[in-house]
PDB file of N, CA and C in Angstrom:
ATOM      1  N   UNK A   1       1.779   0.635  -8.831  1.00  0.00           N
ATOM      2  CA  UNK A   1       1.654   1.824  -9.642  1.00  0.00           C
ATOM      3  C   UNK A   1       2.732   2.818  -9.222  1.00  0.00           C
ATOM      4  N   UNK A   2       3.441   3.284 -10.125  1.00  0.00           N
ATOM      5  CA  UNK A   2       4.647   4.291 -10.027  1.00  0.00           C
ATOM      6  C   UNK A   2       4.036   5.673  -9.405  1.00  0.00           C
ATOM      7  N   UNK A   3       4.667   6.385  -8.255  1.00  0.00           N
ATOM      8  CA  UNK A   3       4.528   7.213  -7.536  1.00  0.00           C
ATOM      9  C   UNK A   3       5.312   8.568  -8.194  1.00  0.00           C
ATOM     10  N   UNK A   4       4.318   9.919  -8.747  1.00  0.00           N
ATOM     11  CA  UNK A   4       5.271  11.075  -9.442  1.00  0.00           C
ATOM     12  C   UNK A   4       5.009  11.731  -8.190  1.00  0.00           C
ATOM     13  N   UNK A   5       6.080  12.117  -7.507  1.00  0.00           N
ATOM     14  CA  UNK A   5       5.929  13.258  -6.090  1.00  0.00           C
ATOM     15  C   UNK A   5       5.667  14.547  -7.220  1.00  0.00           C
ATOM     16  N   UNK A   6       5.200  15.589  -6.629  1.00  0.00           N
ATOM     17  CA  UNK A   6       5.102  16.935  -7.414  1.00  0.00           C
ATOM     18  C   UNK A   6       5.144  18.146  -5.781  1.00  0.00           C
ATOM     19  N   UNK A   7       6.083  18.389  -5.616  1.00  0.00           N
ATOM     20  CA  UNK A   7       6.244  19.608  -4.513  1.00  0.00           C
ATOM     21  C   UNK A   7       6.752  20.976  -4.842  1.00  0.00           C
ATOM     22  N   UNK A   8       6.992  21.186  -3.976  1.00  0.00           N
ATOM     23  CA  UNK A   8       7.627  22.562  -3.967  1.00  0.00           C
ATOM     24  C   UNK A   8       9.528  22.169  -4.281  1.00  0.00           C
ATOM     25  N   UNK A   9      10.506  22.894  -4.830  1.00  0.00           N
ATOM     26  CA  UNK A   9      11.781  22.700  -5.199  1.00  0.00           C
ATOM     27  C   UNK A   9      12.440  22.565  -3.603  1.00  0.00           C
ATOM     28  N   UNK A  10      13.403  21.714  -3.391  1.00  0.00           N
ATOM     29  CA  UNK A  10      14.899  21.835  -2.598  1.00  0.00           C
ATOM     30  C   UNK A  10      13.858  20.888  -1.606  1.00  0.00           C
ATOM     31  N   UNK A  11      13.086  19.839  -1.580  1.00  0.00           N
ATOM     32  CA  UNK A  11      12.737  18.853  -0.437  1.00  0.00           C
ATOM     33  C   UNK A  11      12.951  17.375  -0.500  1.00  0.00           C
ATOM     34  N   UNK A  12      13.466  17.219  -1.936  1.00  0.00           N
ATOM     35  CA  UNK A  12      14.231  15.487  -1.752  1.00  0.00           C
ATOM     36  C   UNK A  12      13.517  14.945  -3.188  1.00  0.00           C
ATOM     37  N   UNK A  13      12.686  15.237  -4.069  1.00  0.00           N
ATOM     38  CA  UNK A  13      12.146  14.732  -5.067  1.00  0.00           C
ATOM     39  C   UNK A  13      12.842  14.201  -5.889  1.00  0.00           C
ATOM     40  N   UNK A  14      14.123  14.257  -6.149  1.00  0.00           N
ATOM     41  CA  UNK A  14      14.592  14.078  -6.989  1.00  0.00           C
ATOM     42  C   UNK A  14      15.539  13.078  -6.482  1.00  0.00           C
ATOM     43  N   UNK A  15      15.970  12.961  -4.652  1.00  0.00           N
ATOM     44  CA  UNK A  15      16.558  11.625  -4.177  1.00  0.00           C
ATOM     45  C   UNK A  15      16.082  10.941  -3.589  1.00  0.00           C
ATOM     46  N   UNK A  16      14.788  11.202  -3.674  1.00  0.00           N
ATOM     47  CA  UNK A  16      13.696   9.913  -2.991  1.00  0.00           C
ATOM     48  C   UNK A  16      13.694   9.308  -4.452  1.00  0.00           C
ATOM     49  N   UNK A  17      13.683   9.958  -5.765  1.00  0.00           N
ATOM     50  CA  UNK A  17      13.366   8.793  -6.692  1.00  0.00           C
ATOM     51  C   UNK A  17      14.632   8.346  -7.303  1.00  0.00           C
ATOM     52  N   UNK A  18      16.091   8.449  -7.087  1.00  0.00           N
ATOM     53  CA  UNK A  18      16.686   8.409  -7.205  1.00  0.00           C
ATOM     54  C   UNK A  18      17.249   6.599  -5.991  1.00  0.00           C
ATOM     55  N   UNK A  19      16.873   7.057  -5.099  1.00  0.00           N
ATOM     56  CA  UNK A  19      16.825   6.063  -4.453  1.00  0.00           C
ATOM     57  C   UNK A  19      15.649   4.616  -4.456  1.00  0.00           C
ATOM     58  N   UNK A  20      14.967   5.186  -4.947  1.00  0.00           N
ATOM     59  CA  UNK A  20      13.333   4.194  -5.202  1.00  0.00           C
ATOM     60  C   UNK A  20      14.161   3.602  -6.533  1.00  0.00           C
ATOM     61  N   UNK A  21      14.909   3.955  -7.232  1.00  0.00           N
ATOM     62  CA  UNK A  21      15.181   3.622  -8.755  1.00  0.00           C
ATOM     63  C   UNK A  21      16.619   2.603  -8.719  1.00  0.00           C
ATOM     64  N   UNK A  22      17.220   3.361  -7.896  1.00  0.00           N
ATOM     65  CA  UNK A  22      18.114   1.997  -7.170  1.00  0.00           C
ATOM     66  C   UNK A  22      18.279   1.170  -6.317  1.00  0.00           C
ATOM     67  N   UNK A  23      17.283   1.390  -5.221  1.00  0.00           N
ATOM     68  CA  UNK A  23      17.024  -0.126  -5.163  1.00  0.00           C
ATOM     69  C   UNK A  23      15.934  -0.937  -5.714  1.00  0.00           C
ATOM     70  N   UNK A  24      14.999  -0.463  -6.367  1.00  0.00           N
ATOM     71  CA  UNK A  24      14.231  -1.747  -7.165  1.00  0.00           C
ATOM     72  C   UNK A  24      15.094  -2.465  -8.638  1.00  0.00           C
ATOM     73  N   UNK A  25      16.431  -1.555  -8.913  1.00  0.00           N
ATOM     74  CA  UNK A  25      17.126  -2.294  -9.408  1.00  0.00           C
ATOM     75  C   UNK A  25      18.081  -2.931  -9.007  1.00  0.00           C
ATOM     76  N   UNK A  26      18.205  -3.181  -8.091  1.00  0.00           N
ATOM     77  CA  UNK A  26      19.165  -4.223  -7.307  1.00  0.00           C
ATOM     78  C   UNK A  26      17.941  -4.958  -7.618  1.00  0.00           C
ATOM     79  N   UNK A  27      16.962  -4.781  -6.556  1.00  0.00           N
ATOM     80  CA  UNK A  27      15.987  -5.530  -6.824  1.00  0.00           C
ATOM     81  C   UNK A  27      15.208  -6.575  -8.155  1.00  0.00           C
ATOM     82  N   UNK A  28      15.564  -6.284  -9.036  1.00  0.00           N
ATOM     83  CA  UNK A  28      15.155  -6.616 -10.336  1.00  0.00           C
ATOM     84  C   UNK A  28      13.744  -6.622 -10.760  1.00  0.00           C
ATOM     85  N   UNK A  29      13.290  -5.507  -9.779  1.00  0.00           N
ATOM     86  CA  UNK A  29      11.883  -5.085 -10.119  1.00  0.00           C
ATOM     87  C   UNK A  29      11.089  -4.561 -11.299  1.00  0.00           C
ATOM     88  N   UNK A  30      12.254  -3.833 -12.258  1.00  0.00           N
ATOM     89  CA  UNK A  30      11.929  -3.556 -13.611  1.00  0.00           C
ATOM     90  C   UNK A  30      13.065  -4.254 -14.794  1.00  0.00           C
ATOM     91  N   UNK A  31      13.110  -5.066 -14.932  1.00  0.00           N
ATOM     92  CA  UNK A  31      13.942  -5.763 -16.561  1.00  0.00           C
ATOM     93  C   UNK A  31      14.070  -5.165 -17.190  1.00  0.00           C
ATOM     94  N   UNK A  32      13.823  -4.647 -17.552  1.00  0.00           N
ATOM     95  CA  UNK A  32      13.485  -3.713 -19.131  1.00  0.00           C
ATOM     96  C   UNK A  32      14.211  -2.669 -19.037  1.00  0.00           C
ATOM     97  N   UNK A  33      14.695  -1.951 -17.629  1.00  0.00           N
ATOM     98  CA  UNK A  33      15.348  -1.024 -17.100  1.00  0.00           C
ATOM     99  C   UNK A  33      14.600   0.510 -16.474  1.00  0.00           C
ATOM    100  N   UNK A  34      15.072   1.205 -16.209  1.00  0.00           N
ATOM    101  CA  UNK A  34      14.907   2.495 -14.944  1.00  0.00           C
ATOM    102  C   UNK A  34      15.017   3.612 -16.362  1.00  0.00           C
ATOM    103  N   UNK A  35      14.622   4.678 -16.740  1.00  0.00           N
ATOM    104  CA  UNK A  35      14.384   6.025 -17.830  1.00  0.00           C
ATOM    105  C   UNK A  35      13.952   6.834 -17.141  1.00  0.00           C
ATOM    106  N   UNK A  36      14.968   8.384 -16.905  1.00  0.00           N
ATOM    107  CA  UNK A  36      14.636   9.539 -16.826  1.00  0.00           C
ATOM    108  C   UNK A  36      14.148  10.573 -18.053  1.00  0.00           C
ATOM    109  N   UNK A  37      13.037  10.990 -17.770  1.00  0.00           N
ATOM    110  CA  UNK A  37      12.628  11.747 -18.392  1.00  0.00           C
ATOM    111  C   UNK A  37      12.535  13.155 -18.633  1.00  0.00           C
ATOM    112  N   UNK A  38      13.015  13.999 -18.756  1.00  0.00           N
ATOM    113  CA  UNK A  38      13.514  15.364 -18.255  1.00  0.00           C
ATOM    114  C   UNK A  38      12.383  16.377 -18.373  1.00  0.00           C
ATOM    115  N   UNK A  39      11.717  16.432 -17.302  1.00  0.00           N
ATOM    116  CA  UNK A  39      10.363  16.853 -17.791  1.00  0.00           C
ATOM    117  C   UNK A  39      10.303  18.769 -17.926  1.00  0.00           C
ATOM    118  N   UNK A  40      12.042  19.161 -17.431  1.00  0.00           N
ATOM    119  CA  UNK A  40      11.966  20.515 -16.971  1.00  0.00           C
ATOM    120  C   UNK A  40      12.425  21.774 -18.115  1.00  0.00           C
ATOM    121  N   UNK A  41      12.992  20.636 -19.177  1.00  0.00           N
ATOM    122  CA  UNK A  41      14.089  20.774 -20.213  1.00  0.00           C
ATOM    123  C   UNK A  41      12.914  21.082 -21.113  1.00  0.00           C
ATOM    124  N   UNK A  42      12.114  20.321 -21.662  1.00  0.00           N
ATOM    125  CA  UNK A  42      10.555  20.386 -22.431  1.00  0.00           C
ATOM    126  C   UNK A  42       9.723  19.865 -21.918  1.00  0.00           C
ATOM    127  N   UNK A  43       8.771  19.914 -22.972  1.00  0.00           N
ATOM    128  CA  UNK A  43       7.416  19.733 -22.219  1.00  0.00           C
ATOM    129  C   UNK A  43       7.339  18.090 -22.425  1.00  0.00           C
ATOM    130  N   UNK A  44       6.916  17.461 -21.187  1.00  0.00           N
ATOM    131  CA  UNK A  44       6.814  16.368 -20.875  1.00  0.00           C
ATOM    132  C   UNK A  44       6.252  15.194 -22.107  1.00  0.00           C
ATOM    133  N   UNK A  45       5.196  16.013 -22.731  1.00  0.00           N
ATOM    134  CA  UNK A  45       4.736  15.319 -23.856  1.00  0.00           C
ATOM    135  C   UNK A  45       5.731  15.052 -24.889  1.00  0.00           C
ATOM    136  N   UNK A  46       6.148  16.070 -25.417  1.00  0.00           N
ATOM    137  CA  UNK A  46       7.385  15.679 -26.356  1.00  0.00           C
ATOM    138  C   UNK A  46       8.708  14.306 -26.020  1.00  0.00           C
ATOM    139  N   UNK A  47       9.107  14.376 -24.451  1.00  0.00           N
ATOM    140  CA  UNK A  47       9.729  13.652 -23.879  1.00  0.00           C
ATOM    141  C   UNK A  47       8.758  12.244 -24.020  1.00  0.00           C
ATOM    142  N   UNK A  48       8.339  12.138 -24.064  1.00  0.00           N
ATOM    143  CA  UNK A  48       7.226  10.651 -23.822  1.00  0.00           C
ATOM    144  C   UNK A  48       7.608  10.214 -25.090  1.00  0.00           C
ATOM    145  N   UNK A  49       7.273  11.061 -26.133  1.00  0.00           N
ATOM    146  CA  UNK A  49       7.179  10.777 -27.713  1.00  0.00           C
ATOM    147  C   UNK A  49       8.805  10.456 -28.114  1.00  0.00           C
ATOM    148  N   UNK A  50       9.415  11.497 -27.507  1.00  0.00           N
ATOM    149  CA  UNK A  50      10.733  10.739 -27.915  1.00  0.00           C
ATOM    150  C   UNK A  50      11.679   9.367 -27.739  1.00  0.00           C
ATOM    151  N   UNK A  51      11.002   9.616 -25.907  1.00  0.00           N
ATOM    152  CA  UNK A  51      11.258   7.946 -25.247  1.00  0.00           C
ATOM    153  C   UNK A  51      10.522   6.635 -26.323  1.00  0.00           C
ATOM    154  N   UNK A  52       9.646   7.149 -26.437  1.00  0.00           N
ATOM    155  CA  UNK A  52       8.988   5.997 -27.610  1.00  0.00           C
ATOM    156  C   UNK A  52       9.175   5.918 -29.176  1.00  0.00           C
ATOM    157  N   UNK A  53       9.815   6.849 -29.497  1.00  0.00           N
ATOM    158  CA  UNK A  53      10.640   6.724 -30.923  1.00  0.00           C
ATOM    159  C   UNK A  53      11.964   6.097 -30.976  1.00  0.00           C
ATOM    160  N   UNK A  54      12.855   6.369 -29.818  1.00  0.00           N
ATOM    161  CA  UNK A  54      13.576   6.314 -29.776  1.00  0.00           C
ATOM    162  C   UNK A  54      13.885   4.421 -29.246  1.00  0.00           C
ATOM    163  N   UNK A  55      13.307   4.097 -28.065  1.00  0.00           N
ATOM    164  CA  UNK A  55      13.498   3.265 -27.404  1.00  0.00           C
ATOM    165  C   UNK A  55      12.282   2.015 -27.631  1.00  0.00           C
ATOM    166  N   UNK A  56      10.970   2.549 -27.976  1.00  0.00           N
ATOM    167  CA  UNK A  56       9.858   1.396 -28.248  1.00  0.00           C
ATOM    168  C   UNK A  56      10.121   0.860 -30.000  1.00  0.00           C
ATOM    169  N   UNK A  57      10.198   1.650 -30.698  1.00  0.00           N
ATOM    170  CA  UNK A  57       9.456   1.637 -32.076  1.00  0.00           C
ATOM    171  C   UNK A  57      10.951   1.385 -33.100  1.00  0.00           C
ATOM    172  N   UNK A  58      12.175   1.481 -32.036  1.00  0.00           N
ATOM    173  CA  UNK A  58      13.787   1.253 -33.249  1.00  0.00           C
ATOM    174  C   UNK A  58      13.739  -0.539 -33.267  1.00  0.00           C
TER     175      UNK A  58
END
């Protein structure tokens, strides 16, 4: 099960998953491929919906 850290800003969240994301793709742990979601830009829900218009449903 995929791990969302949620902290406080400036403690590594963003290169702990940055690093979790490259090596399980060396790894070939996900096929299908690695998607950032920009959860800061909008609201997370909209981002979901777009990832899935865009990428599930073309």
């Amino acid at each position: 099960m995929p791990l969302l850290p949620w902290a406080a800003w400036g403690i590594g969240k963003t290169e702990l998953a940055l690093k979790y994301a490259l090596h399980d793709r060396a790894q070939g742990t996900y096929p299908g491929g690695i998607y950032w979601l920009q959860a800061k830009e909008l609201a997370i829900g909209i981002e979901i919906v777009n990832f899935t218009l865009v990428y599930l449903w073309s």
